[in-house]
N, C-alpha and C. Protein backbone atom coordinates (compact mmCIF):
# COMPACT_ATOMS: atom_id res chain seq x y z
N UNK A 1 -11.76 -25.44 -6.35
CA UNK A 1 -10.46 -24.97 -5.95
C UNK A 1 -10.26 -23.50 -6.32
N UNK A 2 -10.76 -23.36 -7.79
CA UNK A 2 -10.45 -21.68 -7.72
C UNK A 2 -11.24 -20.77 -6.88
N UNK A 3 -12.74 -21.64 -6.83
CA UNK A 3 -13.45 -20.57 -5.79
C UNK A 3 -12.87 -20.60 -4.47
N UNK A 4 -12.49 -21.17 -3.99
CA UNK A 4 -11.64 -21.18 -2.94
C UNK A 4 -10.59 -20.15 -2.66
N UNK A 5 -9.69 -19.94 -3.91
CA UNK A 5 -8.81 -19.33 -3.62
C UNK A 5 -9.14 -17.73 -3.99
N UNK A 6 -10.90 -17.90 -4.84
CA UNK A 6 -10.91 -17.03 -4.85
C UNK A 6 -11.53 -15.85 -3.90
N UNK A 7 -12.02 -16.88 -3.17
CA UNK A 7 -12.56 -16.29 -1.79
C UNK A 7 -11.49 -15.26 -0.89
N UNK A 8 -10.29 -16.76 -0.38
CA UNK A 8 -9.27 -16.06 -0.18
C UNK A 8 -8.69 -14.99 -0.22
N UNK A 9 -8.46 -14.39 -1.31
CA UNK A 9 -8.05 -13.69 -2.23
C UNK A 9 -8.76 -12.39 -1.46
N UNK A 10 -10.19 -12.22 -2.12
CA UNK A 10 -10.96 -11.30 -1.46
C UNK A 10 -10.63 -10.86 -0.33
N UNK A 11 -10.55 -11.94 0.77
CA UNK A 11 -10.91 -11.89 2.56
C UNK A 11 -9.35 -11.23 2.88
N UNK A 12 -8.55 -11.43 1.90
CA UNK A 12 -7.14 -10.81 2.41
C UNK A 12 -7.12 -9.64 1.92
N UNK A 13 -7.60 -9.21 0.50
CA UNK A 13 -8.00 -7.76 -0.14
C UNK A 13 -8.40 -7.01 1.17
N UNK A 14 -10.07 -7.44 1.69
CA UNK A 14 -10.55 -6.91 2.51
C UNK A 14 -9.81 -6.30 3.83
N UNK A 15 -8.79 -7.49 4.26
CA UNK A 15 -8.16 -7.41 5.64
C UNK A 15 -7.18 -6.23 5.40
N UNK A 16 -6.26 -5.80 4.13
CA UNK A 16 -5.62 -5.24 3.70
C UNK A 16 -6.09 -3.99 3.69
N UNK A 17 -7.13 -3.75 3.00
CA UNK A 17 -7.58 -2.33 3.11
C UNK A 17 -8.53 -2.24 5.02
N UNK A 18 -8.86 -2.58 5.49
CA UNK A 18 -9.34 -1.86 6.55
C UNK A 18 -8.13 -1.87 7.52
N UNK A 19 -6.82 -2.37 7.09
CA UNK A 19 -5.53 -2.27 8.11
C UNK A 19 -5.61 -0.90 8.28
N UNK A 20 -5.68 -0.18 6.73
CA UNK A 20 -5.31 0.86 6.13
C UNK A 20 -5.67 2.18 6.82
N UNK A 21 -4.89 3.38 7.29
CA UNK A 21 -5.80 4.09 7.88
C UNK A 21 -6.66 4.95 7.37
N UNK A 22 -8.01 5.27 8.01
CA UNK A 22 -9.27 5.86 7.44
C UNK A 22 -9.15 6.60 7.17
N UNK A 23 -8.53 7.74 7.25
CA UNK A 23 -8.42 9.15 6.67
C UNK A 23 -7.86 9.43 5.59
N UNK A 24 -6.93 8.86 5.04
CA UNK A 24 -6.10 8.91 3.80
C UNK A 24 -7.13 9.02 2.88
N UNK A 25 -7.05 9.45 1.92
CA UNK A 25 -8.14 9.86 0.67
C UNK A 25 -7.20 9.95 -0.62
N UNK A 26 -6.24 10.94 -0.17
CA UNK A 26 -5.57 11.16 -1.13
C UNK A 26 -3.81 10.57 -1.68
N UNK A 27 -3.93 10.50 -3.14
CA UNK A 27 -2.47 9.64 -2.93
C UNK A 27 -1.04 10.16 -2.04
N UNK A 28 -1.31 12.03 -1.86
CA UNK A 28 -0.34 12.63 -1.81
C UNK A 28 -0.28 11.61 0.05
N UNK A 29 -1.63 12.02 0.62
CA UNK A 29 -1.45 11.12 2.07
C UNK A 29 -1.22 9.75 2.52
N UNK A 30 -1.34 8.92 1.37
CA UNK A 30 -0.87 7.63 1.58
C UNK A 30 0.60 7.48 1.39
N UNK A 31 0.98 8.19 0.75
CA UNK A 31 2.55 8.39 0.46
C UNK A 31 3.02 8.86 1.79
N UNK A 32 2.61 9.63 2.43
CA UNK A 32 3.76 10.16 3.62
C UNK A 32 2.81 8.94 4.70
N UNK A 33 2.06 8.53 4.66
CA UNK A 33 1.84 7.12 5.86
C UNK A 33 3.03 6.08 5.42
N UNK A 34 3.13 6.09 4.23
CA UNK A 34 4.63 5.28 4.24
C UNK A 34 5.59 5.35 4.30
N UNK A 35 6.04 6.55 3.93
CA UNK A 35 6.99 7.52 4.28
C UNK A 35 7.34 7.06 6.07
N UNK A 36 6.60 7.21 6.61
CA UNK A 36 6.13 7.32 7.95
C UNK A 36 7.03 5.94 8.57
N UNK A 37 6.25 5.03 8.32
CA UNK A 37 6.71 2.94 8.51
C UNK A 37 7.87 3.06 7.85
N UNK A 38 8.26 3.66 6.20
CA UNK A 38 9.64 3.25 5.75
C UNK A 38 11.11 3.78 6.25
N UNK A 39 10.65 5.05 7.29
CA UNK A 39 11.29 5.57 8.06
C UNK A 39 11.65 4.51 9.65
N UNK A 40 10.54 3.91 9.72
CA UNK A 40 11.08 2.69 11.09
C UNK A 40 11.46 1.54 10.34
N UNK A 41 11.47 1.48 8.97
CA UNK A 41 12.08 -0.03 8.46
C UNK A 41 11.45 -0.66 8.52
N UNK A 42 10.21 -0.30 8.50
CA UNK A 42 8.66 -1.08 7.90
C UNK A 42 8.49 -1.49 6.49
N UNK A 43 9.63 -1.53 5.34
CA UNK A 43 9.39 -1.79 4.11
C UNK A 43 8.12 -2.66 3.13
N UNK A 44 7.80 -3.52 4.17
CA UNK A 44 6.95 -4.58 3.42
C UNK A 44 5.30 -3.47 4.00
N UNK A 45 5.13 -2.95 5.17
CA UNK A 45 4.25 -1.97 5.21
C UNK A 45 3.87 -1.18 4.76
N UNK A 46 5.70 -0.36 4.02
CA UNK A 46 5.40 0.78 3.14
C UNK A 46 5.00 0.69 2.19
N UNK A 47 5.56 -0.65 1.42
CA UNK A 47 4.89 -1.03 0.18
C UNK A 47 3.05 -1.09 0.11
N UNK A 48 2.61 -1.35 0.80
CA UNK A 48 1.14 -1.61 0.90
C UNK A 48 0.80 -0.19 0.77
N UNK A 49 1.25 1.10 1.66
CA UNK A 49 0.79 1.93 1.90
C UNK A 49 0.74 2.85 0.19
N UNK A 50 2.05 2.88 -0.59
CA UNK A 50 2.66 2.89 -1.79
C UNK A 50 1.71 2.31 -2.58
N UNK A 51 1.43 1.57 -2.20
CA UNK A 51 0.23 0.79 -4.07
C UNK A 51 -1.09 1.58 -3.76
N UNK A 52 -1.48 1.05 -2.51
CA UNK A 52 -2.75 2.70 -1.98
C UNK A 52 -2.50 3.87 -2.70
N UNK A 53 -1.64 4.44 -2.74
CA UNK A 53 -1.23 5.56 -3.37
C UNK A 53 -1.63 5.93 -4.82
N UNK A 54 -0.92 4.51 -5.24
CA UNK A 54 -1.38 3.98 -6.74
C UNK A 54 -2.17 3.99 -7.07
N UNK A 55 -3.00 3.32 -6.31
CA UNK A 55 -4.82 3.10 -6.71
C UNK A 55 -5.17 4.67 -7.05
N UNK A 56 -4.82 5.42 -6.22
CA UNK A 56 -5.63 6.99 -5.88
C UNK A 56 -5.05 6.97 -7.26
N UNK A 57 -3.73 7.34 -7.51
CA UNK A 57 -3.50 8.10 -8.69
C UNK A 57 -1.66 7.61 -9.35
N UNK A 58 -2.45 6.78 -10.54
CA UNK A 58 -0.97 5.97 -10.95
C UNK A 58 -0.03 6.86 -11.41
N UNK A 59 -0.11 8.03 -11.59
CA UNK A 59 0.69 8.61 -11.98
C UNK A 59 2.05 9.39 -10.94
N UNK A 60 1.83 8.81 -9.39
CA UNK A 60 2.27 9.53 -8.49
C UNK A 60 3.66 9.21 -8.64
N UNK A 61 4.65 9.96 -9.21
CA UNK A 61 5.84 9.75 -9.24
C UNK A 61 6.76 9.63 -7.72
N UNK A 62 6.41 9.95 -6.65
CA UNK A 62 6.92 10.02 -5.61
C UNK A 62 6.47 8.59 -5.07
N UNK A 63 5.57 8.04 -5.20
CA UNK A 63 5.46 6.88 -4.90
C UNK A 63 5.57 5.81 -5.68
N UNK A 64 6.07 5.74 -7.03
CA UNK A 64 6.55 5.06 -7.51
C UNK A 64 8.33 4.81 -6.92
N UNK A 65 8.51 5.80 -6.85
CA UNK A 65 9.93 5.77 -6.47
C UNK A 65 9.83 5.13 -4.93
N UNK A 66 8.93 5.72 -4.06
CA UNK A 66 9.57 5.45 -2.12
C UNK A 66 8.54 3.95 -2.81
N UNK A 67 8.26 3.40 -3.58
CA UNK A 67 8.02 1.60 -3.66
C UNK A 67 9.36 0.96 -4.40
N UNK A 68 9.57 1.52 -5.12
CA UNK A 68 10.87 0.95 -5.69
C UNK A 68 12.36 1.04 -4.51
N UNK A 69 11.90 2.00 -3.74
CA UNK A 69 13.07 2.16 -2.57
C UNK A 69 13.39 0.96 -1.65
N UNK A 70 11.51 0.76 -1.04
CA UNK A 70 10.99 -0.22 -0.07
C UNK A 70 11.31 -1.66 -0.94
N UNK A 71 11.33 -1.64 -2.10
CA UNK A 71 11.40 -2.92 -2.85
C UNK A 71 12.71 -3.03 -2.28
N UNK A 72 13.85 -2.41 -2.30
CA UNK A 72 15.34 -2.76 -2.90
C UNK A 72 15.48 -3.05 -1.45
N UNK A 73 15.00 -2.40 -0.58
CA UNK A 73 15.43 -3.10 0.89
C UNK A 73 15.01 -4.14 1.60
C-alpha cells in the first residue's frame, strides 16, 4: 500500500513539473508565470507556479507573499 501510494505520489510530482513551463529557470520567472494565471483567477495554478519559485530560491519574498495571496482566495 505505501508503495503504491508511493508511486503515485511520484507520477503526479512528475505530471506537475512537465505542466510547468520550460524556460523558467529562475525564481524571479516563475513568480511572474504566476503572477500571469493569478491575474485570470487561476489561484490553485498560481500556487504551483509560487512553490516552483520556492524550490529555485526559498528566500523569495515576493513569492511568498503572491502564495499567501493565491492561498486567501
Amino acid at each position: 500500500m505505501i508503495y503504491r501510494m508511493s508511486v503515485v505520489f511520484n507520477i503526479c510530482f512528475f505530471l506537475f513539473f512537465i505542466s510547468l513551463p520550460a524556460g523558467a529557470q529562475t525564481s524571479e520567472e516563475w513568480v511572474k508565470y504566476g503572477n500571469q494565471v493569478f491575474d485570470q483567477g487561476k489561484y490553485e495554478e498560481a500556487i504551483k507556479y509560487y512553490d516552483a519559485a520556492l524550490n529555485v530560491n526559498a528566500s523569495n519574498i515576493e513569492a511568498w507573499f503572491n502564495k499567501g495571496s493565491a492561498l486567501y482566495y
